[in-house]
Protein backbone atom coordinates (compact mmCIF):
# COMPACT_ATOMS: atom_id res chain seq x y z
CA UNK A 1 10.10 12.18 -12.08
CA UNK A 2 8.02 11.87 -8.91
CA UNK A 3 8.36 9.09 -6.50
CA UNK A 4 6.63 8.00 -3.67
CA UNK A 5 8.88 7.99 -0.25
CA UNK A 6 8.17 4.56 1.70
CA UNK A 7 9.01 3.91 5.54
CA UNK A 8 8.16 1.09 7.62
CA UNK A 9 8.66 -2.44 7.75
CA UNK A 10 11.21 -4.95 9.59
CA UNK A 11 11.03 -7.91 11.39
CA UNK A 12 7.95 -9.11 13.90
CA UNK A 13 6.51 -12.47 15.40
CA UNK A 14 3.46 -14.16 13.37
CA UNK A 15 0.54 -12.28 15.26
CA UNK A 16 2.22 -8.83 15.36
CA UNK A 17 1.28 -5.90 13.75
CA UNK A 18 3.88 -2.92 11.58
CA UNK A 19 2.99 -0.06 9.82
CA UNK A 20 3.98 1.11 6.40
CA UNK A 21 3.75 4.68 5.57
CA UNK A 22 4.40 6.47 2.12
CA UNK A 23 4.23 9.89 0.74
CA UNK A 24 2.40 10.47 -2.54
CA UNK A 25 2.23 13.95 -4.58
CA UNK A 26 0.31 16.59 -2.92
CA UNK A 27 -0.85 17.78 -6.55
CA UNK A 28 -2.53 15.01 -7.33
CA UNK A 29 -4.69 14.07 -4.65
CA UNK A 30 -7.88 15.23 -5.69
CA UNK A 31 -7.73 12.52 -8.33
CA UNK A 32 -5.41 9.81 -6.74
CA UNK A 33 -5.37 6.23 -6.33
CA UNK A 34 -2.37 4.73 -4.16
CA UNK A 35 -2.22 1.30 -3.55
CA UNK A 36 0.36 -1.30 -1.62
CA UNK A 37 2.11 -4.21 -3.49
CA UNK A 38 3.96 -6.79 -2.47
CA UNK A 39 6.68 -9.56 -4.07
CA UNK A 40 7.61 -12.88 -2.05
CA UNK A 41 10.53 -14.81 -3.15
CA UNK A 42 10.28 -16.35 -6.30
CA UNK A 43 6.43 -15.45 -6.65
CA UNK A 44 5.28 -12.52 -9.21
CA UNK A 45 4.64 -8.98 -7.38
CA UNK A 46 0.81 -8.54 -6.42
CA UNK A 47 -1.70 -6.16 -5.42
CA UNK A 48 -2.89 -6.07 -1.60
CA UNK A 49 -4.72 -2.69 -0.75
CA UNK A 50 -5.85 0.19 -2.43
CA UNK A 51 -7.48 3.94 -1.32
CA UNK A 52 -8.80 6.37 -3.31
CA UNK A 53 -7.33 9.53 -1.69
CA UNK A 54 -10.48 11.63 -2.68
CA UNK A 55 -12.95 9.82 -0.62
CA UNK A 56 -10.95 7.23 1.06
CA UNK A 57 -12.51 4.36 -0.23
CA UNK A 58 -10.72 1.58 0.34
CA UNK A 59 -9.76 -2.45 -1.20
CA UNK A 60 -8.41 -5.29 0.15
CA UNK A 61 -7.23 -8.27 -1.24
CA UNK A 62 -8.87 -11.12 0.24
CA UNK A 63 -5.67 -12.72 1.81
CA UNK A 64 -5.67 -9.93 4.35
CA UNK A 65 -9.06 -8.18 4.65
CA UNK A 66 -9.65 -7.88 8.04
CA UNK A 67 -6.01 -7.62 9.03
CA UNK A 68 -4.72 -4.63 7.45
CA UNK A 69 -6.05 -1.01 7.16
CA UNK A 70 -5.24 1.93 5.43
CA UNK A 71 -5.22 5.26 7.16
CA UNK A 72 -4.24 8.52 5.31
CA UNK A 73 -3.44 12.14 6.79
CA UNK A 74 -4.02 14.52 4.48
CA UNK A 75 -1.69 17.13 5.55
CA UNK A 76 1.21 14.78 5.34
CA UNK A 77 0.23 13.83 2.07
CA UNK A 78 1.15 10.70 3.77
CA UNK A 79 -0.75 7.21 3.88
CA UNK A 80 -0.69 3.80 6.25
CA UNK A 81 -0.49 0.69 5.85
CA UNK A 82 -1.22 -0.95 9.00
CA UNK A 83 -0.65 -4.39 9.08
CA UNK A 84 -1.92 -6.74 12.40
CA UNK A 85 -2.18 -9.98 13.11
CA UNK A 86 1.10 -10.92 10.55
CA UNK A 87 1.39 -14.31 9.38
CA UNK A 88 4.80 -15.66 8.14
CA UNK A 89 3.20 -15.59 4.57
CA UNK A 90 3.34 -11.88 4.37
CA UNK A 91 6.48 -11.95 4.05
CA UNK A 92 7.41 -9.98 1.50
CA UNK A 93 9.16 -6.70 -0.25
CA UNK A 94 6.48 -4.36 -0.11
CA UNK A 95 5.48 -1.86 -2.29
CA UNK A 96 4.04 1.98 -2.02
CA UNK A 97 2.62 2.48 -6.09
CA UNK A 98 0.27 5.25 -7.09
CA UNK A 99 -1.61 6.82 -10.08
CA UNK A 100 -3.62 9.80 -10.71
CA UNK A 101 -6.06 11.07 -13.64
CA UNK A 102 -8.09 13.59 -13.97
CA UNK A 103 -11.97 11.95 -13.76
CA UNK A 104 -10.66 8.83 -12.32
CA UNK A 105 -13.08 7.48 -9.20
CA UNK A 106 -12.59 4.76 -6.61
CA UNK A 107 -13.11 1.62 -8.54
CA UNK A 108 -10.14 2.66 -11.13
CA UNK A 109 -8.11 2.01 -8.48
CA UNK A 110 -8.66 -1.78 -7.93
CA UNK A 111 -7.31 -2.07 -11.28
CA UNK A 112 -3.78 -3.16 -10.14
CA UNK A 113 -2.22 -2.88 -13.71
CA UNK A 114 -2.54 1.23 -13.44
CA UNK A 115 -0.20 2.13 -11.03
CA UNK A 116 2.60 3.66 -12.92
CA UNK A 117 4.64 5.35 -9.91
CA UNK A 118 6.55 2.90 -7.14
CA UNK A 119 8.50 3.55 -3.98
CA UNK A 120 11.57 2.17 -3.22
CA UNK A 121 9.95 -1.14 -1.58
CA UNK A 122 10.52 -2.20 2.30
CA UNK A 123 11.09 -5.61 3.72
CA UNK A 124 8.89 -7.22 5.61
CA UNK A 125 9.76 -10.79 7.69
CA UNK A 126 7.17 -12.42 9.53
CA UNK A 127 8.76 -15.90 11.76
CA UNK A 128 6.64 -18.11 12.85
């Protein structure tokens, strides 16, 4: 079964900035959404940010549009989450989650109930 392989995360200041990466399945990247989730305690798991590997169109949820970014390289079959300007409600376990179908094209992948492949998850802690 494939899995995605998460890195990143840790502990920062509100106002500073960490990057997430994770590595998605090579295969499937000419039809591949991947998208970043997180869970707070005691709150359900949510959506945040999504790219469509093929062009790399990307969505944010309002919350942090205009702080975080998603890069992806290609060859690494890797992509970023880069996260500035933290705020102590960010805190969270965060998510790597991915889907892929052939035909699929960038607004599929706003639809947050697809993703049907998770990484492990990574903390992240934001003090104030």
């Amino acid at each position: 079964q494939v899995q995605l392989v998460e890195s990143g995360g840790g502990s920062v200041q509100a106002g500073g900035s960490l990057r997430l990466s994770c590595k998605g399945p090579k295969y499937a990247y000419p039809s591949l959404c991947m998208g970043w989730f997180r869970q707070a305690p005691g709150k359900e798991r949510e959506g945040v940010a999504s790219v469509y590997i093929p062009d790399h169109s990307t969505n944010f949820v309002d919350s942090v549009r205009g702080r975080f970014t998603i890069s992806q390289d290609n060859g690494k079959s890797t992509v970023y989450l880069q996260m500035n300007n933290l705020e102590p409600e960010d805190t969270a376990v965060y998510f790597c989650a991915a889907f892929w179908s052939r035909g699929i094209s960038a607004p599929a992948c706003r639809n947050w109930g697809s993703y049907n492949t998770w990484g492990q998850g990574t903390q992240v802690t934001v003090t104030a």
